[in-house]
N, C-alpha and C. Protein backbone atom coordinates (compact mmCIF):
# COMPACT_ATOMS: atom_id res chain seq x y z
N UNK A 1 24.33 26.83 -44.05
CA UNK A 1 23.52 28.01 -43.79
C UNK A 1 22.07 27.70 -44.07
N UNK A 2 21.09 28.19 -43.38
CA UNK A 2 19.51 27.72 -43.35
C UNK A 2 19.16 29.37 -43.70
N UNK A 3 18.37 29.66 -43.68
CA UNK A 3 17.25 31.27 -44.23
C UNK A 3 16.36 31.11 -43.52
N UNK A 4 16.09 31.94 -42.27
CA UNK A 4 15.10 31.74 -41.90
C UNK A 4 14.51 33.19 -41.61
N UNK A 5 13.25 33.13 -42.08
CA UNK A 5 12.45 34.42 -42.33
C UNK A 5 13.56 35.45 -43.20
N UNK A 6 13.86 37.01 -42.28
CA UNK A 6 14.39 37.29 -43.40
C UNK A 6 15.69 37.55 -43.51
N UNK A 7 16.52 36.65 -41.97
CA UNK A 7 17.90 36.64 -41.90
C UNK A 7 18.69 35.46 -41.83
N UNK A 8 19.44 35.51 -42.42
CA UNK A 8 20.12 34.29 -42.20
C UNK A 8 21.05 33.76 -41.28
N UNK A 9 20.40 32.62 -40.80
CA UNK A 9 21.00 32.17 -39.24
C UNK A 9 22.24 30.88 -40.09
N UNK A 10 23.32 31.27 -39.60
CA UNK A 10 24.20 30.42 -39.18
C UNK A 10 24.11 29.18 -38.62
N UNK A 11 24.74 27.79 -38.27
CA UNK A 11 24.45 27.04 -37.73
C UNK A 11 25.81 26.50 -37.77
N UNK A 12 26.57 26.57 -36.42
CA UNK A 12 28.17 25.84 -36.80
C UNK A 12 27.94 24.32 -36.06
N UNK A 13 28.02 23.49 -36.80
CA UNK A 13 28.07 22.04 -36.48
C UNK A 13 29.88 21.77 -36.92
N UNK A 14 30.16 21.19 -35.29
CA UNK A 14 31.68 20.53 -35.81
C UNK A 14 31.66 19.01 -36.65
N UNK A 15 32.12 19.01 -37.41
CA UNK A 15 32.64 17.72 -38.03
C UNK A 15 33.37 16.64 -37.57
N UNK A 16 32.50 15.45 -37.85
CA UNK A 16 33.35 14.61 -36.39
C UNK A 16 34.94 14.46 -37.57
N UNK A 17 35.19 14.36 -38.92
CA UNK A 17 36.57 14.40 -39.28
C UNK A 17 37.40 15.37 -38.90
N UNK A 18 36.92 16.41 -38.74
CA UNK A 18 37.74 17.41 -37.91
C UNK A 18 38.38 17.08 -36.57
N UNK A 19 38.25 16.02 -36.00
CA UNK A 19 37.99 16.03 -34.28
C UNK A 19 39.49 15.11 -34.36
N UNK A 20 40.74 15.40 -33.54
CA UNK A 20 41.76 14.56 -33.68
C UNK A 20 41.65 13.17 -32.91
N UNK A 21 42.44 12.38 -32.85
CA UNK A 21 42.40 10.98 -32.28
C UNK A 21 42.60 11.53 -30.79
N UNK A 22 43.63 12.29 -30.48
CA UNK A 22 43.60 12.51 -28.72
C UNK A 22 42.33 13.03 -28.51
N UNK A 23 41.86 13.68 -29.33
CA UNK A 23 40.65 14.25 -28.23
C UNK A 23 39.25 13.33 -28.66
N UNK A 24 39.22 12.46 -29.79
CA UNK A 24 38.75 11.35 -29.63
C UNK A 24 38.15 9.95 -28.30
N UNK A 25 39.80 10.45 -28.03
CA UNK A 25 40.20 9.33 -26.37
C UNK A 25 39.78 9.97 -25.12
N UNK A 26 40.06 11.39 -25.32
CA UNK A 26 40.23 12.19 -24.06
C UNK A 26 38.25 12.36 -23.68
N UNK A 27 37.47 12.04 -24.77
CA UNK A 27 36.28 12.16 -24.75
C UNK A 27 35.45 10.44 -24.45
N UNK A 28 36.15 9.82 -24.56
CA UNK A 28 36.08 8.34 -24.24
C UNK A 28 36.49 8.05 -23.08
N UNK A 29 36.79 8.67 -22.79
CA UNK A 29 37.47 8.55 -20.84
C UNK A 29 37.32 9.52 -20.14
N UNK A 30 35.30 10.35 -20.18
CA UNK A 30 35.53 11.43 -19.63
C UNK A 30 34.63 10.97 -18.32
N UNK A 31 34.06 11.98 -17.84
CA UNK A 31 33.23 11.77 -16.73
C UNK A 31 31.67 10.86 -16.51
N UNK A 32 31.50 10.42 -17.67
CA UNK A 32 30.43 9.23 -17.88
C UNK A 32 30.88 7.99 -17.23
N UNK A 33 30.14 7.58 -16.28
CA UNK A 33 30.46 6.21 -15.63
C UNK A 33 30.16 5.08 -17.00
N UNK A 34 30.98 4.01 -16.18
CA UNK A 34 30.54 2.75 -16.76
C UNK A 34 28.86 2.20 -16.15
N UNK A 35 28.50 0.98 -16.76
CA UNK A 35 26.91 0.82 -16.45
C UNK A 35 26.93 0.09 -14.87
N UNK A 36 28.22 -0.75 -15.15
CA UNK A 36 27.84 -0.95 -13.14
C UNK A 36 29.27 -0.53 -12.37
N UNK A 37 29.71 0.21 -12.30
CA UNK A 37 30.75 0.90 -12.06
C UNK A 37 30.79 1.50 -10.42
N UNK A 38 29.39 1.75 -10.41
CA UNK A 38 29.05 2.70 -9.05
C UNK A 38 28.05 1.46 -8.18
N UNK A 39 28.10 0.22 -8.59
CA UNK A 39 27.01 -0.33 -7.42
C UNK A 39 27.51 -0.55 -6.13
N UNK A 40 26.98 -0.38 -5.69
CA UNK A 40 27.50 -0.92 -3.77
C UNK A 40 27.83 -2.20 -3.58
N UNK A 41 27.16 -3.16 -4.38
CA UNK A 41 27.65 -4.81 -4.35
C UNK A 41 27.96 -4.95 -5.79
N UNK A 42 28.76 -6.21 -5.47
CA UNK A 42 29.40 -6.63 -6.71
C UNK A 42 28.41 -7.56 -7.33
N UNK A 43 28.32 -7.63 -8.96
CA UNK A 43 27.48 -8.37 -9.40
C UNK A 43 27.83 -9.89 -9.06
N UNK A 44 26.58 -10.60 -9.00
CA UNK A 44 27.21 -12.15 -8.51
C UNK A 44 27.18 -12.62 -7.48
N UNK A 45 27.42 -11.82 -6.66
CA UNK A 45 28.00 -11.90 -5.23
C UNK A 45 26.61 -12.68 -4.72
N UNK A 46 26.04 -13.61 -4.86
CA UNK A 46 25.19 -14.25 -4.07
C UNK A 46 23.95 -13.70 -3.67
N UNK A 47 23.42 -12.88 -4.70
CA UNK A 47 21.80 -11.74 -4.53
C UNK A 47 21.06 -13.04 -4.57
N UNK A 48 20.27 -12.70 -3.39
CA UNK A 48 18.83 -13.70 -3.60
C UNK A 48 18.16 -13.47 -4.87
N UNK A 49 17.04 -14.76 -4.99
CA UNK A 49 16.88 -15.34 -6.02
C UNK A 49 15.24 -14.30 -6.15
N UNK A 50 14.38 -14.67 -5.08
CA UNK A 50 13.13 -14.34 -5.32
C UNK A 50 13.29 -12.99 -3.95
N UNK A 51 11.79 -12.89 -3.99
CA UNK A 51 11.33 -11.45 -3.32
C UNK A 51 11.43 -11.91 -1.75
N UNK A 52 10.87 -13.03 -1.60
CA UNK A 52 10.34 -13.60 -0.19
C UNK A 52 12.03 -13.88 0.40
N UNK A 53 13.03 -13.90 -0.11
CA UNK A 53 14.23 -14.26 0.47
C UNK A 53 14.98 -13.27 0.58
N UNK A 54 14.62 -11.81 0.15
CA UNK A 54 15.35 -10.60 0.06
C UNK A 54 15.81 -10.41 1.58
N UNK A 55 14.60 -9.62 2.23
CA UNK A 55 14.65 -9.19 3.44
C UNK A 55 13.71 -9.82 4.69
N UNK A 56 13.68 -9.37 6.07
CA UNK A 56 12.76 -9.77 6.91
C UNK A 56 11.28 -8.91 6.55
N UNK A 57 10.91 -8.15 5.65
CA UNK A 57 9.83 -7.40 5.16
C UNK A 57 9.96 -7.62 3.87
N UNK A 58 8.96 -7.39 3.03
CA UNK A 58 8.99 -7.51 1.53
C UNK A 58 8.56 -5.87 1.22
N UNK A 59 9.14 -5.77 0.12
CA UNK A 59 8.68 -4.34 -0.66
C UNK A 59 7.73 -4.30 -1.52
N UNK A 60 6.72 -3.77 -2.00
CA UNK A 60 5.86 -3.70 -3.04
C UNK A 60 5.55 -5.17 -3.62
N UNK A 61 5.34 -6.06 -2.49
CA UNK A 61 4.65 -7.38 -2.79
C UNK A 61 3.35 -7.15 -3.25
N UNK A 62 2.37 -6.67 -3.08
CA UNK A 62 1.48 -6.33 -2.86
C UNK A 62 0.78 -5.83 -4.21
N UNK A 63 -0.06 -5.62 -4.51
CA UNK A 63 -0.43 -4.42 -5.96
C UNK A 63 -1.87 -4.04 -5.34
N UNK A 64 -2.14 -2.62 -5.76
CA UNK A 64 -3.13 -2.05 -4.84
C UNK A 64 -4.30 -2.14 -6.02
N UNK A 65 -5.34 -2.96 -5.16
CA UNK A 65 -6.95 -2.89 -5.77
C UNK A 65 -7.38 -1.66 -6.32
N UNK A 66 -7.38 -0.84 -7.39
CA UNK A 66 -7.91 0.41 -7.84
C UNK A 66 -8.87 0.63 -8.64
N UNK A 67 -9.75 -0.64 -9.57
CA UNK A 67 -10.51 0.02 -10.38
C UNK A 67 -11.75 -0.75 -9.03
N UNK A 68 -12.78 -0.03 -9.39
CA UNK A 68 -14.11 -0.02 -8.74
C UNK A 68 -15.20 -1.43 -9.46
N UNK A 69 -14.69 -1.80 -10.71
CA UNK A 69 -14.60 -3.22 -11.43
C UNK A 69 -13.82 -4.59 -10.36
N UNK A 70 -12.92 -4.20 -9.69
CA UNK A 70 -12.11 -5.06 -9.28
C UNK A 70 -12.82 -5.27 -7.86
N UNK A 71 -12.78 -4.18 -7.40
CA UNK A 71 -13.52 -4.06 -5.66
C UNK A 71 -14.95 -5.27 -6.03
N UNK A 72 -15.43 -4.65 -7.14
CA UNK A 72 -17.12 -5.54 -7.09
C UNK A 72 -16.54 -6.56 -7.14
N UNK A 73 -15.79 -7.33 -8.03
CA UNK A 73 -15.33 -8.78 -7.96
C UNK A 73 -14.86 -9.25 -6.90
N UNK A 74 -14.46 -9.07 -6.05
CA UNK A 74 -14.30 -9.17 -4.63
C UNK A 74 -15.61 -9.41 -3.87
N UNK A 75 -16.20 -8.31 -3.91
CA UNK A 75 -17.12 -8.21 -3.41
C UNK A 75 -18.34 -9.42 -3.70
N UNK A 76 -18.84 -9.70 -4.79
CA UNK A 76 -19.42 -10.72 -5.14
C UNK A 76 -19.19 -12.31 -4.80
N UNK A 77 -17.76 -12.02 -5.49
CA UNK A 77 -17.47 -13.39 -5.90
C UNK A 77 -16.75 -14.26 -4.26
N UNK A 78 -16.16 -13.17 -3.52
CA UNK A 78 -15.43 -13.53 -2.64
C UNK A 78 -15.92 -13.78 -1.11
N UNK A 79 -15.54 -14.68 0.17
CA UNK A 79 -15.37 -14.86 0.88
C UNK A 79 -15.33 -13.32 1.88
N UNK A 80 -16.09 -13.44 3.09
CA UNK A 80 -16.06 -12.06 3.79
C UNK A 80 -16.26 -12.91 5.16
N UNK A 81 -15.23 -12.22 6.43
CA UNK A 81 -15.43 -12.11 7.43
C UNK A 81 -15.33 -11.21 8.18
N UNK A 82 -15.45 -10.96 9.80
CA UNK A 82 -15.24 -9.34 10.32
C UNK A 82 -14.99 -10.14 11.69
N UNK A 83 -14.19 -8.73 12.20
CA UNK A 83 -14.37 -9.10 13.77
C UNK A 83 -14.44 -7.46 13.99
N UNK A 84 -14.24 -7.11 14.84
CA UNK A 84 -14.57 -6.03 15.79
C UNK A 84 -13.88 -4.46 14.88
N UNK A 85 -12.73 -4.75 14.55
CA UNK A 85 -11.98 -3.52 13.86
C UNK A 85 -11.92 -3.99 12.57
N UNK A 86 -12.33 -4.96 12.02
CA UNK A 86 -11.95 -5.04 10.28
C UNK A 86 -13.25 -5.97 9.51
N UNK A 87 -13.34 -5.74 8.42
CA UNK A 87 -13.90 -6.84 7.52
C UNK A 87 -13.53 -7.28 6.93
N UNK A 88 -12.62 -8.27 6.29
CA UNK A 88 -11.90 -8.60 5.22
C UNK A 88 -12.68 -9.67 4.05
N UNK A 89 -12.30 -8.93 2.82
CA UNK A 89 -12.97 -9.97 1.73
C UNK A 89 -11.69 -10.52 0.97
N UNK A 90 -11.88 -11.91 0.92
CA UNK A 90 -10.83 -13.05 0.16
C UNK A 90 -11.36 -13.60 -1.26
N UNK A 91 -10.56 -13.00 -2.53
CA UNK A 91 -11.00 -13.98 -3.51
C UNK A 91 -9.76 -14.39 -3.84
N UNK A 92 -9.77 -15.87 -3.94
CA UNK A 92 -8.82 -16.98 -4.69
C UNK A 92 -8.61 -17.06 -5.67
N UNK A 93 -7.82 -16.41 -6.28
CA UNK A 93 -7.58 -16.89 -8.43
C UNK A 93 -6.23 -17.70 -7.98
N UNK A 94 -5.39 -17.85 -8.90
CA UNK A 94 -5.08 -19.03 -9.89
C UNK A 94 -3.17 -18.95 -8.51
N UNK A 95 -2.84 -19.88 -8.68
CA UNK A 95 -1.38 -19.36 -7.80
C UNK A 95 -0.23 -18.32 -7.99
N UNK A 96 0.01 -18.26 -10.15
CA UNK A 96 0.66 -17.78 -10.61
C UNK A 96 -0.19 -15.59 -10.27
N UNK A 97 -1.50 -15.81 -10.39
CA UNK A 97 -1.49 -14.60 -10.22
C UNK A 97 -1.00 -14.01 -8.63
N UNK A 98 -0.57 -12.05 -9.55
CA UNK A 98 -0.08 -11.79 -8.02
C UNK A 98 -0.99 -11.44 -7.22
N UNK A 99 -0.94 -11.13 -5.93
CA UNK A 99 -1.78 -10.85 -4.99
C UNK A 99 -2.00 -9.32 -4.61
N UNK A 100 -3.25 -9.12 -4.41
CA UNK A 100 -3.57 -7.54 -4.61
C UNK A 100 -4.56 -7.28 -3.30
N UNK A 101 -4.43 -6.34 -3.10
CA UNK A 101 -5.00 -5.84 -1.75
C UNK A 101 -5.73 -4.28 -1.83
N UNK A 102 -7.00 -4.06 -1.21
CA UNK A 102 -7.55 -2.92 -1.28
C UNK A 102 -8.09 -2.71 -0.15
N UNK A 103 -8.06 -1.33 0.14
CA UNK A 103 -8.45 -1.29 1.06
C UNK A 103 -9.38 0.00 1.21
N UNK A 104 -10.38 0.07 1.74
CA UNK A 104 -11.91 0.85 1.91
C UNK A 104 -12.19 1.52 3.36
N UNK A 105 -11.61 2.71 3.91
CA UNK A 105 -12.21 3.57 4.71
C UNK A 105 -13.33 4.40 4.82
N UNK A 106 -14.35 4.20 5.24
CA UNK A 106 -15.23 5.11 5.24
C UNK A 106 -15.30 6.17 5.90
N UNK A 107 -16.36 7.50 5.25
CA UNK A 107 -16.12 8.92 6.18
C UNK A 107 -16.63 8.70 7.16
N UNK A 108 -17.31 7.51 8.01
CA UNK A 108 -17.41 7.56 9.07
C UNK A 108 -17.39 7.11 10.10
N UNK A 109 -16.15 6.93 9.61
CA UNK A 109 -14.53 6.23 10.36
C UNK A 109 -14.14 7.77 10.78
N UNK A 110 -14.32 8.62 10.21
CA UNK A 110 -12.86 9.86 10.35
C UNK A 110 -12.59 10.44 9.60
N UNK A 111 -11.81 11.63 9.45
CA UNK A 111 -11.87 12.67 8.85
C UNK A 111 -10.62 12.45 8.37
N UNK A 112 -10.39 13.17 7.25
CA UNK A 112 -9.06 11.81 6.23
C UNK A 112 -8.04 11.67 6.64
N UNK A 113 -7.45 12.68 7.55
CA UNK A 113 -6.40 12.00 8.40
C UNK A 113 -6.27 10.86 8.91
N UNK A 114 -7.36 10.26 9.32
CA UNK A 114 -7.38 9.39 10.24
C UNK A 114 -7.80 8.69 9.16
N UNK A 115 -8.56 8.34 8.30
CA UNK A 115 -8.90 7.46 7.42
C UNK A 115 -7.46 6.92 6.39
N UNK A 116 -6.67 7.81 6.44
CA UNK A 116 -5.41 8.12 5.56
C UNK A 116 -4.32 6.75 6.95
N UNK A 117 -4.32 7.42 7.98
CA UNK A 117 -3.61 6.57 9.37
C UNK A 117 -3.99 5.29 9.07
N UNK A 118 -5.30 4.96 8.93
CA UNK A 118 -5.70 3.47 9.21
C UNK A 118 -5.17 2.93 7.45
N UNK A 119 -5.63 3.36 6.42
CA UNK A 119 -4.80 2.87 5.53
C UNK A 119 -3.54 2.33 5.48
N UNK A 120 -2.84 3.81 5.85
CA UNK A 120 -1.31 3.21 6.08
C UNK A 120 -1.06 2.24 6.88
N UNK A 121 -1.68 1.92 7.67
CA UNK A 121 -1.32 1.14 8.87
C UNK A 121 -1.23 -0.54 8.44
N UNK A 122 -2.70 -0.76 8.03
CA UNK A 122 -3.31 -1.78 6.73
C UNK A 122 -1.97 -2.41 6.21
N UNK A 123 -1.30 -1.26 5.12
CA UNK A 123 -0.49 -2.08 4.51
C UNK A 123 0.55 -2.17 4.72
N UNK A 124 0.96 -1.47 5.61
CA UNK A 124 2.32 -1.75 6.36
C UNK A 124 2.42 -3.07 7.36
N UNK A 125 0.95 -3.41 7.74
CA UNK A 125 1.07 -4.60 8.27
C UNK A 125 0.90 -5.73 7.41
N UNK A 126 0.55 -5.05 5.90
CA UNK A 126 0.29 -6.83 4.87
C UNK A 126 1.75 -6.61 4.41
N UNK A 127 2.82 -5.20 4.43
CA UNK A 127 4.06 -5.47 3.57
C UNK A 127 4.81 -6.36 4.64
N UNK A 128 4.57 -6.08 6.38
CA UNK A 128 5.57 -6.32 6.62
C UNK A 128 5.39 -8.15 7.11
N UNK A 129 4.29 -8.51 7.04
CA UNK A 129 3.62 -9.61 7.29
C UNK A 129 3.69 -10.80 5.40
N UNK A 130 4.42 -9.97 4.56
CA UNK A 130 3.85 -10.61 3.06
C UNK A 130 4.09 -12.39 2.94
N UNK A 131 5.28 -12.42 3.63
CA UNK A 131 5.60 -13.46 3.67
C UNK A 131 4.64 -14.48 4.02
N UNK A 132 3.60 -14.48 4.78
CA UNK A 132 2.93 -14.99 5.98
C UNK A 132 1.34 -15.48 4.96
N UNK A 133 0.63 -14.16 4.03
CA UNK A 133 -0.07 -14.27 3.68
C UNK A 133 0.07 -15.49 2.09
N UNK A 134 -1.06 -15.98 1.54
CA UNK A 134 -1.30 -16.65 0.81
C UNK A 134 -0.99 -16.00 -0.74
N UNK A 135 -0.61 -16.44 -1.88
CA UNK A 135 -0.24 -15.73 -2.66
C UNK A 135 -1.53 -16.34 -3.63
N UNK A 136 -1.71 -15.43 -4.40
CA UNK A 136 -2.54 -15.53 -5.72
C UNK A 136 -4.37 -15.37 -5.53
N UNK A 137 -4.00 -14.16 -4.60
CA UNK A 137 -5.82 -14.07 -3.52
C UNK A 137 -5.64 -12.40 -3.79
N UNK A 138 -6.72 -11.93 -3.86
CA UNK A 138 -7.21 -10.64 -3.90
C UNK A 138 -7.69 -10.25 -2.58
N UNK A 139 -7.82 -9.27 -1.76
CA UNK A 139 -7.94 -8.83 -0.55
C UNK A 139 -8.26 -7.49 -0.51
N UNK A 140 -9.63 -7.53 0.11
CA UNK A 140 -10.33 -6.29 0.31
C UNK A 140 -10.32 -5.96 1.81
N UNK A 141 -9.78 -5.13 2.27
CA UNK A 141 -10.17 -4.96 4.33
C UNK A 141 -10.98 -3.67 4.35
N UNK A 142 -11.72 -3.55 4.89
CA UNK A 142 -13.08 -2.17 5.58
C UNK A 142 -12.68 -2.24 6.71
N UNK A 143 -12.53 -0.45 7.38
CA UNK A 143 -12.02 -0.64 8.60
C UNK A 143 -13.41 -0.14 8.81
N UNK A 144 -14.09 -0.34 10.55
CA UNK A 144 -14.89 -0.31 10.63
C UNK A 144 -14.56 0.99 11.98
N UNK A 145 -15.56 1.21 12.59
CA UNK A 145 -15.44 2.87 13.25
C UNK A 145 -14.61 2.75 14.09
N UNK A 146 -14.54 1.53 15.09
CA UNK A 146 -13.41 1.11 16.31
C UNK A 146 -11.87 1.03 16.03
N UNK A 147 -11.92 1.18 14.45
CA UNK A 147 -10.32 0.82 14.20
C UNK A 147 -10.03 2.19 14.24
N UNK A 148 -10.82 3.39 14.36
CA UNK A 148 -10.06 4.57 14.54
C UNK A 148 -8.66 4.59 15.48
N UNK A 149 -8.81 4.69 16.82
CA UNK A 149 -7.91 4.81 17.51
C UNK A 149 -6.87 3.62 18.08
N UNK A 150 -6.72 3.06 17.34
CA UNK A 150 -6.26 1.38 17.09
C UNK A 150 -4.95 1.88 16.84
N UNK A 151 -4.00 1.23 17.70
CA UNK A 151 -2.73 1.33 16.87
C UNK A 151 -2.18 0.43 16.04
N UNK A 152 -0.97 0.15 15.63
CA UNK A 152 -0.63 -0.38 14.53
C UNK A 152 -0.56 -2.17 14.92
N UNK A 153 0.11 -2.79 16.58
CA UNK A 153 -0.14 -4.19 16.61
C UNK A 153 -1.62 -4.57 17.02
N UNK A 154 -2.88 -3.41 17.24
CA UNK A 154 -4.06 -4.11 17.48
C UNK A 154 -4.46 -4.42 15.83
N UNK A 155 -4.55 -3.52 15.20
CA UNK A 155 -4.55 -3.64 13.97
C UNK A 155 -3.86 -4.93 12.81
N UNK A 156 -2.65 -5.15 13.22
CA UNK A 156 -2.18 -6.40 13.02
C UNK A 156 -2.66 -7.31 13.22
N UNK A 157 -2.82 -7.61 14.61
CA UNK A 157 -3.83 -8.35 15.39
C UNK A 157 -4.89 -8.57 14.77
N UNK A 158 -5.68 -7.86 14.19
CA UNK A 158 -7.13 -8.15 13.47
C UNK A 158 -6.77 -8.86 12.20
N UNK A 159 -6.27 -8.19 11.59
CA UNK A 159 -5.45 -8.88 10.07
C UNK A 159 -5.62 -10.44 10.18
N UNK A 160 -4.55 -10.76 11.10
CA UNK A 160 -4.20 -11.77 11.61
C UNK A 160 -5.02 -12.86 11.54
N UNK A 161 -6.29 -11.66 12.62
CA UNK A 161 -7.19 -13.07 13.05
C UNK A 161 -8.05 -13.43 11.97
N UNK A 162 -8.24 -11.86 11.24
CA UNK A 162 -9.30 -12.57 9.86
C UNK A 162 -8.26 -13.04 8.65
N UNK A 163 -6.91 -13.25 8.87
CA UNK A 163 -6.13 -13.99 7.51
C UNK A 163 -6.43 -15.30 8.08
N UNK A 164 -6.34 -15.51 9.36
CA UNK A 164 -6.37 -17.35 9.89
C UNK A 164 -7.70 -18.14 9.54
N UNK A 165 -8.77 -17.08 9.70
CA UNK A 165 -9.95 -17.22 9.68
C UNK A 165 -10.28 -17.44 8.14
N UNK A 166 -9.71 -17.28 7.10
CA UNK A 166 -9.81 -17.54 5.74
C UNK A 166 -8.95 -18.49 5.37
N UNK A 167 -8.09 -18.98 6.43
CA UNK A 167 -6.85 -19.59 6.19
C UNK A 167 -6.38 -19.15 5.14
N UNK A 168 -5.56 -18.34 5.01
CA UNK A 168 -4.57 -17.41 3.64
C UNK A 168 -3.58 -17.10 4.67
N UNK A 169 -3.70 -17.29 6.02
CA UNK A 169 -2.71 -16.27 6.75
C UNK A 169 -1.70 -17.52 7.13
N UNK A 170 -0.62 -17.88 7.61
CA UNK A 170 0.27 -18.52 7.99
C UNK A 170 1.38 -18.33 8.73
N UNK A 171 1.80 -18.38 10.11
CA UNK A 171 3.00 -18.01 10.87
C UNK A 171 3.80 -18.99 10.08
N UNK A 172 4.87 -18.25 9.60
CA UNK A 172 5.99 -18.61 9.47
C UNK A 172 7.28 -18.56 9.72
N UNK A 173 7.39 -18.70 11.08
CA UNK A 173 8.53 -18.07 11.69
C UNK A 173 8.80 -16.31 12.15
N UNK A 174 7.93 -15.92 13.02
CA UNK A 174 8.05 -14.27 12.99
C UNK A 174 8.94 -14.06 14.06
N UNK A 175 9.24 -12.62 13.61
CA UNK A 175 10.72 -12.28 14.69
C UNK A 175 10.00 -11.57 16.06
N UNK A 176 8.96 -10.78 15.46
CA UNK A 176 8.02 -9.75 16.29
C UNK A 176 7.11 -10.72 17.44
């Protein structure tokens, strides 16, 4: 019994000696899965080793450029080319680091829809391309006003030509 203010509250806690051995068991074998019980594949079964061997696309290869510290280092320190729809800036660190990508629309490119479109577009062509690009490089792309109405393989297309153009970019067998 506890007192609290000026009545006294009850508190029934069961005792685990109270609790019999069947219902001990019957609570040990209830509706709680085991930890891999529910996977779709069996453990073992031959899961690739690294990221690049998973699938024909990679997932969250990538890590997105976000502090405004990081953009300047790019910006300074790094390599810049352009062609018609993109600018891309390349800085080289070390192999073990991962590779990070940012990307810079301006308002007058478009009104954020469209500035939001060309983003997405960006990295759906570095996820689905990851394999291809150079690992342990930082990557800045500026779309420039023409990439507005660009669809997604002209856009590739530019990537492309400014990853070759830095040499970071590499065909390696594409299906597309």
């Amino acid at each position: 019994m506890r007192y609290g203010g000026r009545y006294e509250v009850k508190e029934v806690f069961p005792d685990e000696d109270d609790v019999s051995a069947e219902e001990e068991t019957a609570c040990k074998s209830s509706w709680i899965p085991f930890q891999n019980e529910y996977q779709r594949r069996p453990q073992g079964s031959g899961s690739p080793q690294s990221k690049r061997e998973k699938a024909d696309f990679c997932v969250n290869r990538f890590i997105s450029l976000k502090k405004n510290s990081d953009f300047g280092e790019v910006y300074q320190q790094g390599r810049s080319y352009g062609n018609r729809l993109l600018v891309m800036y390349v800085l080289e660190k070390s192999q073990d680091h991962e590779s990070r990508v940012g990307i810079s629309v301006s308002r007058k490119v478009g009104n954020s829809v469209v500035r939001h479109r060309i983003k997405r577009l960006v990295r759906e062509c570095f996820r689905t391309d990851c394999r291809n690009w150079k690992d342990g490089c930082d990557y800045v792309v500026i779309a420039r006003k023409e990439a507005k109405d660009k669809d997604y393989h002209q856009i590739r297309g530019a990537l492309k030509h400014l990853g070759k153009h830095h040499n970071v970019y590499e065909d390696k067998g594409e299906k597309t």
